[in-house]
N, C-alpha and C. Protein backbone atom coordinates (compact mmCIF):
# COMPACT_ATOMS: atom_id res chain seq x y z
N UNK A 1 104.87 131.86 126.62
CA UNK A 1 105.19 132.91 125.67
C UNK A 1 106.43 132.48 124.88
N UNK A 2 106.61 132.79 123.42
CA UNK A 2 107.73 132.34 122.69
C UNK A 2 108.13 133.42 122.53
N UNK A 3 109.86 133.30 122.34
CA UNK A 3 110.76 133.68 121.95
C UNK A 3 110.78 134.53 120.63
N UNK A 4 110.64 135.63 120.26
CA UNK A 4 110.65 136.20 118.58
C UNK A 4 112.06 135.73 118.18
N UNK A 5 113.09 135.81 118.46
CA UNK A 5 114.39 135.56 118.11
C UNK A 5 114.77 133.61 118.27
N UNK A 6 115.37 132.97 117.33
CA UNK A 6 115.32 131.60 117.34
C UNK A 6 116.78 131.66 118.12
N UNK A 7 117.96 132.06 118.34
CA UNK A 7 119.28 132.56 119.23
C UNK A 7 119.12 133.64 119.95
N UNK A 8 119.77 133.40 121.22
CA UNK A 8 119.72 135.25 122.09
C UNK A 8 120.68 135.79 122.19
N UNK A 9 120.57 136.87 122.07
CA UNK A 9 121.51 137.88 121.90
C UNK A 9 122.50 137.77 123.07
N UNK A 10 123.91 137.71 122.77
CA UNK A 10 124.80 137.29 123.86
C UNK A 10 126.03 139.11 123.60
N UNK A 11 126.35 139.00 125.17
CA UNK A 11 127.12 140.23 124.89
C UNK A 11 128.42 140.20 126.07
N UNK A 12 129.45 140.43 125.86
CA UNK A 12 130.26 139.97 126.94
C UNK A 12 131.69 141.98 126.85
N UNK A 13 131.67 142.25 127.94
CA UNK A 13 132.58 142.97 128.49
C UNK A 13 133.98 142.68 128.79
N UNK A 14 134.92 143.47 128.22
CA UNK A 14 136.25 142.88 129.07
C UNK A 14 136.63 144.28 130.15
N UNK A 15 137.96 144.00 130.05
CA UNK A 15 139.04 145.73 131.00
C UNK A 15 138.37 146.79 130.11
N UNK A 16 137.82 146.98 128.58
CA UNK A 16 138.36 147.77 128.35
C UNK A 16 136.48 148.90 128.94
N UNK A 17 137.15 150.19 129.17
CA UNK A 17 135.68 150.97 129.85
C UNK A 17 134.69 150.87 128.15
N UNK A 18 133.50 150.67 128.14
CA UNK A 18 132.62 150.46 127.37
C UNK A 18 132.84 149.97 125.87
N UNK A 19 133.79 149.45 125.59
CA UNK A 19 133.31 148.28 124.41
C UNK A 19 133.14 146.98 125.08
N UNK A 20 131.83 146.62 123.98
CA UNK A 20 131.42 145.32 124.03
C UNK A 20 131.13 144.80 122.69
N UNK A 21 131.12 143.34 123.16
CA UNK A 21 131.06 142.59 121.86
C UNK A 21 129.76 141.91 121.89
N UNK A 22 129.53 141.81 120.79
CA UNK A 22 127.79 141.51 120.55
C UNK A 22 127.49 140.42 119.43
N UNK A 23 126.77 139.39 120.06
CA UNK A 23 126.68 138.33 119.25
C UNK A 23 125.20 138.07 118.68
N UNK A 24 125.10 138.18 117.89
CA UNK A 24 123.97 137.42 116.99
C UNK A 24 123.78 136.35 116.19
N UNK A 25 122.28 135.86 115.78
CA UNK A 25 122.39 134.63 115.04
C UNK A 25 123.64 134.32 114.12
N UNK A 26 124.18 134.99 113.07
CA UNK A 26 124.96 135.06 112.49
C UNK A 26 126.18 135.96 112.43
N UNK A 27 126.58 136.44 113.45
CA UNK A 27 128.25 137.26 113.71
C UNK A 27 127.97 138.23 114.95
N UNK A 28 129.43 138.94 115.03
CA UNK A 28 129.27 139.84 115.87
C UNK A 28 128.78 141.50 115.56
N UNK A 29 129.13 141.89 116.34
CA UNK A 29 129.31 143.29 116.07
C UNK A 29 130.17 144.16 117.37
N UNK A 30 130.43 145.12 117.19
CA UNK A 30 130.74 146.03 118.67
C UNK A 30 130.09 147.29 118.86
N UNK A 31 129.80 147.17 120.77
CA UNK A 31 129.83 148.90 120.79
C UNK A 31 130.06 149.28 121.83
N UNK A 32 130.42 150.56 121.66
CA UNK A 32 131.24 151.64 122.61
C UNK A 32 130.22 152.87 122.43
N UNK A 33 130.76 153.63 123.14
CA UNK A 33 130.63 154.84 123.29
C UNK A 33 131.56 155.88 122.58
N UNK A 34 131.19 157.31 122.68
CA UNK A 34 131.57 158.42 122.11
C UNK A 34 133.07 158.57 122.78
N UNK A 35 134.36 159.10 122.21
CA UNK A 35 135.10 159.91 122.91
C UNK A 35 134.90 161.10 123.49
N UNK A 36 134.13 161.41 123.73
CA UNK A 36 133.78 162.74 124.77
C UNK A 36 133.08 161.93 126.01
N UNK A 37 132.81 161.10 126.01
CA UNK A 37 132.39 160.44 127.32
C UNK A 37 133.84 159.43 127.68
N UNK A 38 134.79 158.86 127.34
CA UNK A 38 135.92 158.19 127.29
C UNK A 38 135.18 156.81 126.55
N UNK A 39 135.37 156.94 125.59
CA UNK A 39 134.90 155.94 125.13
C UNK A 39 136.02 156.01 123.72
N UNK A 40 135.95 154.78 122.85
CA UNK A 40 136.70 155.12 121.57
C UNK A 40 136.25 155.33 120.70
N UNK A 41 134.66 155.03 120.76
CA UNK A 41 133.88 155.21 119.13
C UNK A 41 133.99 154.23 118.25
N UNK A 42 134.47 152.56 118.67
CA UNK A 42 134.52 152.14 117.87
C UNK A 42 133.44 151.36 117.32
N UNK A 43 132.00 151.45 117.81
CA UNK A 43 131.30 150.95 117.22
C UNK A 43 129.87 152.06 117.61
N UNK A 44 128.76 151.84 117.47
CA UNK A 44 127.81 152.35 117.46
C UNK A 44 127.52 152.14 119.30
N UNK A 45 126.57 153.13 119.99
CA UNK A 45 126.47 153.22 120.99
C UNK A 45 125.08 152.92 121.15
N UNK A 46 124.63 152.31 122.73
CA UNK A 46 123.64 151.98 122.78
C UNK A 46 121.78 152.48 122.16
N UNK A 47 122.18 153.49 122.25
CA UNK A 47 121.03 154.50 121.99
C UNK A 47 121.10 154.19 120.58
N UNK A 48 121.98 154.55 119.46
CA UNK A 48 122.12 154.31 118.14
C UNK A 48 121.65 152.95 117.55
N UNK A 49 122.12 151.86 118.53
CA UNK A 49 121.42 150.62 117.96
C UNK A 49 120.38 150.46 118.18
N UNK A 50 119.74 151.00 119.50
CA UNK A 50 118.21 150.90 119.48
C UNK A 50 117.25 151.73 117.97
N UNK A 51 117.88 153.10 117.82
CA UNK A 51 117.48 153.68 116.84
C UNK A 51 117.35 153.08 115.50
N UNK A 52 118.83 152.56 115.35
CA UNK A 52 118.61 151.49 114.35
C UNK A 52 118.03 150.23 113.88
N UNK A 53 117.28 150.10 115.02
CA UNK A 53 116.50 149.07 115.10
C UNK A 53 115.27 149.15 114.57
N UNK A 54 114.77 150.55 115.33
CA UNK A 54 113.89 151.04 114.70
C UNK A 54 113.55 151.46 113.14
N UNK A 55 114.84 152.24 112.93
CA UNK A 55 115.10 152.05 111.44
C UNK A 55 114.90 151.49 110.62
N UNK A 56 115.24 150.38 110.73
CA UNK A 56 115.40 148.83 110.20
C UNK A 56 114.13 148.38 109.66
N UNK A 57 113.34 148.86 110.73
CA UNK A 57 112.60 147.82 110.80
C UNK A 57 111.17 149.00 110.11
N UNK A 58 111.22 150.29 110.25
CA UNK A 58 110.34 150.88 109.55
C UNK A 58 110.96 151.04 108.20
N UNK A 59 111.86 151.35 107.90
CA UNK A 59 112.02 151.43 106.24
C UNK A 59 111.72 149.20 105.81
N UNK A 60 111.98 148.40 106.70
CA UNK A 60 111.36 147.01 105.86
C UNK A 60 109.57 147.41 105.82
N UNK A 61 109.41 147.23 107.24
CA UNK A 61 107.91 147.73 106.50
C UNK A 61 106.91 147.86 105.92
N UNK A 62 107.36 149.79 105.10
CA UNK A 62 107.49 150.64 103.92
C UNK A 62 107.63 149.88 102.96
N UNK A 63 108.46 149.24 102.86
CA UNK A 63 109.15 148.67 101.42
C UNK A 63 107.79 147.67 101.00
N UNK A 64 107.47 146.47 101.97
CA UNK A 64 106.82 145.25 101.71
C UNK A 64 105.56 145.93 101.23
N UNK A 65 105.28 146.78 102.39
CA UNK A 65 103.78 147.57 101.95
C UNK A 65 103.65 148.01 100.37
N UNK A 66 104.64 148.99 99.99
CA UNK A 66 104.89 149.66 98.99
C UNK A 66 104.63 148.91 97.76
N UNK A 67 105.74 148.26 97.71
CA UNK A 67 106.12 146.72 96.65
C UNK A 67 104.97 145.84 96.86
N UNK A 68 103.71 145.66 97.45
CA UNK A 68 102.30 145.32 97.29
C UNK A 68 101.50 145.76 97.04
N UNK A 69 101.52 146.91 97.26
CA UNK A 69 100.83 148.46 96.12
C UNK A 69 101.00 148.13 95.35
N UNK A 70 102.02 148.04 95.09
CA UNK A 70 102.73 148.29 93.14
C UNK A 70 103.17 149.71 92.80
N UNK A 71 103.37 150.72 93.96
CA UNK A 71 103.86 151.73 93.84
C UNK A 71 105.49 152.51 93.59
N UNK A 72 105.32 153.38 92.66
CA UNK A 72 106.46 153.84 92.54
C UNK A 72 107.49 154.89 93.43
N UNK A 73 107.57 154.26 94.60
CA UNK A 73 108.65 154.67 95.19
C UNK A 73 110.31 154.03 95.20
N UNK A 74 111.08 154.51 94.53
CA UNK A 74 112.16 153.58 94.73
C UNK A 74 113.03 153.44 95.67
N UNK A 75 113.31 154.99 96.44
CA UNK A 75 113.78 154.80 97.75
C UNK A 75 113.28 155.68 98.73
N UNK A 76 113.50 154.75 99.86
CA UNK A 76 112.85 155.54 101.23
C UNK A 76 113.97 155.69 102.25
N UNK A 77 114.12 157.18 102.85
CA UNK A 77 115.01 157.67 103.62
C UNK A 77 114.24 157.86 104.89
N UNK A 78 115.39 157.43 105.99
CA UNK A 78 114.71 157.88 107.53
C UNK A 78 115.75 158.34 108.30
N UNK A 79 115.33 159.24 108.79
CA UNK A 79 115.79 159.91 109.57
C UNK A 79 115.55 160.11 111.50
N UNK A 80 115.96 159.55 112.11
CA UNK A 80 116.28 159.42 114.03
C UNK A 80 116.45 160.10 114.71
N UNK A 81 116.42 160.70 115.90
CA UNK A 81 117.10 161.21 116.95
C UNK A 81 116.41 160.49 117.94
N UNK A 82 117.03 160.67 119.72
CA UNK A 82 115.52 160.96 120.58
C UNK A 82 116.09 161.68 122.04
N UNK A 83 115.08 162.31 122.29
CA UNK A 83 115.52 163.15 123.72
C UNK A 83 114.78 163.24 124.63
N UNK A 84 115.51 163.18 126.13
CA UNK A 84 114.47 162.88 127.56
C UNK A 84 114.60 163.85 128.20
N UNK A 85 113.36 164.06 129.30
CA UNK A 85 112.92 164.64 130.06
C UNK A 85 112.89 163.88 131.57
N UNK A 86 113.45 164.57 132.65
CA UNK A 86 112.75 164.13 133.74
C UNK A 86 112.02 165.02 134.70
N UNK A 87 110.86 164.97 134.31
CA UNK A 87 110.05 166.38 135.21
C UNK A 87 108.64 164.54 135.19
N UNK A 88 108.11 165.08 136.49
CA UNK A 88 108.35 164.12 137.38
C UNK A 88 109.40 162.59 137.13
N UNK A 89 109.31 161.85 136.36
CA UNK A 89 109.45 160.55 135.37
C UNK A 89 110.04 160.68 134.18
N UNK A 90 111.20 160.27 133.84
CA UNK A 90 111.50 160.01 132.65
C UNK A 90 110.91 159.84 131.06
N UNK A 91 111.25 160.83 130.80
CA UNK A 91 110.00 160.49 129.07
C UNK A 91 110.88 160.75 128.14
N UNK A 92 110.83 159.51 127.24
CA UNK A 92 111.78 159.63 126.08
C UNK A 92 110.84 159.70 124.77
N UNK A 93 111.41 160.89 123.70
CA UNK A 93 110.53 160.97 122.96
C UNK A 93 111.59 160.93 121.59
N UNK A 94 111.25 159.98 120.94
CA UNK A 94 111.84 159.81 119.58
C UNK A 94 111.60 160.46 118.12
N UNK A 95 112.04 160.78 117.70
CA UNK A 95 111.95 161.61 116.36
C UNK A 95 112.12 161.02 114.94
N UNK A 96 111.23 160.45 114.45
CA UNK A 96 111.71 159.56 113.10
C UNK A 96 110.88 160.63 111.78
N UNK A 97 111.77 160.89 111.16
CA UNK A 97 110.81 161.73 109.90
C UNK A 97 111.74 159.95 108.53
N UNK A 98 110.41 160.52 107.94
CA UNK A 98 111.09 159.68 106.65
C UNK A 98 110.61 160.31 105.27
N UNK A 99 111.25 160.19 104.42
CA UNK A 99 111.13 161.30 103.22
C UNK A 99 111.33 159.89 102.00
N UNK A 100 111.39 160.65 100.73
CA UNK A 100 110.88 159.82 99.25
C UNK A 100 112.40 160.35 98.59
N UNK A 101 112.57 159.68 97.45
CA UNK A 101 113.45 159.78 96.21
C UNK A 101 112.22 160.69 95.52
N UNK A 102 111.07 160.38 95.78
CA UNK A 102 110.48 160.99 94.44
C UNK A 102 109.00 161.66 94.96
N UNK A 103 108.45 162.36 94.44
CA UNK A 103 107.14 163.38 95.28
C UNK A 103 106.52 161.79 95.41
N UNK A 104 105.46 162.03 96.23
CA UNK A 104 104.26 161.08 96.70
C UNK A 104 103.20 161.98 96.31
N UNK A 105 101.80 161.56 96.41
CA UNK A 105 101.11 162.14 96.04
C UNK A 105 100.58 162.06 97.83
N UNK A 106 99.74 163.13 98.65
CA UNK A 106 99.30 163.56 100.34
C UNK A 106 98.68 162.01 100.92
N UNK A 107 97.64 161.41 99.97
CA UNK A 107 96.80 160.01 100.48
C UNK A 107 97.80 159.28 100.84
N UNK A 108 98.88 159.20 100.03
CA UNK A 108 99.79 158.13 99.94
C UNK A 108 100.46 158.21 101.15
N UNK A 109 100.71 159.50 101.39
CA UNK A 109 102.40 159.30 102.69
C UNK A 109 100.98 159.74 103.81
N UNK A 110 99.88 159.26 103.75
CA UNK A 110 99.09 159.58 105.52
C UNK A 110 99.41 158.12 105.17
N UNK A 111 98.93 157.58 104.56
CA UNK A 111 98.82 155.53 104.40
C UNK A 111 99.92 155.73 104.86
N UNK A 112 101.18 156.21 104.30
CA UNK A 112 102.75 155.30 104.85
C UNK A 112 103.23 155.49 105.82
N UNK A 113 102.56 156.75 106.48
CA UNK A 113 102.61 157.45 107.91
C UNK A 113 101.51 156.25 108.62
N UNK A 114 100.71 155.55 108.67
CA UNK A 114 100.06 154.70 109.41
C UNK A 114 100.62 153.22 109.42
N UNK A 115 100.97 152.62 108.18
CA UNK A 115 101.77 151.93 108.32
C UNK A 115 103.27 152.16 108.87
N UNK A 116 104.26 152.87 108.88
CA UNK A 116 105.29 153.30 110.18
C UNK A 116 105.44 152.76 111.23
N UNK A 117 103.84 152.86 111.74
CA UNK A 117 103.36 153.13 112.68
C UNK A 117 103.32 151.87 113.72
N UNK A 118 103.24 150.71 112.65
CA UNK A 118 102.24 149.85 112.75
C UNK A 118 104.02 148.35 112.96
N UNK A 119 104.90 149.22 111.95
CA UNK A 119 106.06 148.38 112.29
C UNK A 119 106.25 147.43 113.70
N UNK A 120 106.45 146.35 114.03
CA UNK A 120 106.98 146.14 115.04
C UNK A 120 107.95 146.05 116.18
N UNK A 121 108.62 147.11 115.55
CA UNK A 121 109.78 147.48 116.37
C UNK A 121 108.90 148.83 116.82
N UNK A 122 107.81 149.41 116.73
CA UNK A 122 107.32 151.31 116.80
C UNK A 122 106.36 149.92 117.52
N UNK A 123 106.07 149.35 117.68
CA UNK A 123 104.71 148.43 118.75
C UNK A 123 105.68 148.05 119.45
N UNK A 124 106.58 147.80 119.28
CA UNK A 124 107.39 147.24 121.00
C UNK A 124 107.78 148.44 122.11
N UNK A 125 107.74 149.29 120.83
CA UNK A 125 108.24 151.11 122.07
C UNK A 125 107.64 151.59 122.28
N UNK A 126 106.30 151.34 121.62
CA UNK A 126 104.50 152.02 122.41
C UNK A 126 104.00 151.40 123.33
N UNK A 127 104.55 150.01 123.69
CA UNK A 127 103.62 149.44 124.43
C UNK A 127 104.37 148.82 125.70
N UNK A 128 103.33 148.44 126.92
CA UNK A 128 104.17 147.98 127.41
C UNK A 128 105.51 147.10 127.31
N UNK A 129 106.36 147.63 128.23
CA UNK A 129 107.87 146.22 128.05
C UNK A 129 108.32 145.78 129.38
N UNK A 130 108.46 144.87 129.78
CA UNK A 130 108.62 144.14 130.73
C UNK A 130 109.93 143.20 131.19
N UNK A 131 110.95 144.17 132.03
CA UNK A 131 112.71 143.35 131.50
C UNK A 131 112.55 142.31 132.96
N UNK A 132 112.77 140.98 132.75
CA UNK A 132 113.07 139.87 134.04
C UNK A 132 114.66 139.54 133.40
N UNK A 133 115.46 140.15 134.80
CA UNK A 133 116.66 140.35 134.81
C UNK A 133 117.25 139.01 136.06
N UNK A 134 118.34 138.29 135.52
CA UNK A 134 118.31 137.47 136.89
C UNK A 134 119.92 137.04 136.89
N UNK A 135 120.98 136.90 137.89
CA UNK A 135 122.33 136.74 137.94
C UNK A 135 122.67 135.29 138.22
């Protein structure tokens, strides 16, 4: 099985309680947590980057799809949350709405509602995932 990523994601902890530093192909980034949990807020928190991932990766998409139409949408907004349950098992259920700069006509946004769908970051969270963790 290959690798989707050509570098892996490297992440290293110091003293301080939940910032971390986060490395990717090309720079870092950080994240922490909220100050209401003791955290400082100085970067985005785990849950948020996953969201944003998702993000990311459904408004690209949208766009490629769109811009091969030849359709006139010029911008596309999305919108995240997600919230769990544990009644027996854990179930996390995510909330993505995404909206237009400009009306759509109904055919159009079921098509852009299936493509969404179809993103590969929304196929990695539908389907099975499988973490081999090792020290």
């Amino acid at each position: 099985m290959e690798n989707l990523l050509e570098n892996n994601i490297t992440g290293k902890i110091g003293t301080q309680k939940y910032l971390c530093t986060i490395s990717w192909r090309n720079g870092t980034f950080v994240m922490d947590e909220p100050e209401s949990i003791e955290g400082q807020d100085l970067g985005p928190d785990p849950y948020s980057t996953l969201l944003a991932s998702l993000a990311g990766c459904t408004l690209s998409t949208l766009r490629m799809y769109i811009d091969r139409k030849g359709w006139d949408i010029p911008e596309i907004h999305i919108s995240l949350n997600l919230a769990q349950e544990n009644n027996p098992e854990l179930t996390t259920t995510i909330t993505r709405e995404i909206t237009f700069s400009n009306e759509i006509e109904e055919d159009i946004k079921n098509r852009l509602l299936i493509i969404a769908e179809k993103c590969p970051v929304s196929k990695i969270l539908k389907n099975q995932v499988l973490i081999n963790t090792t020290i």
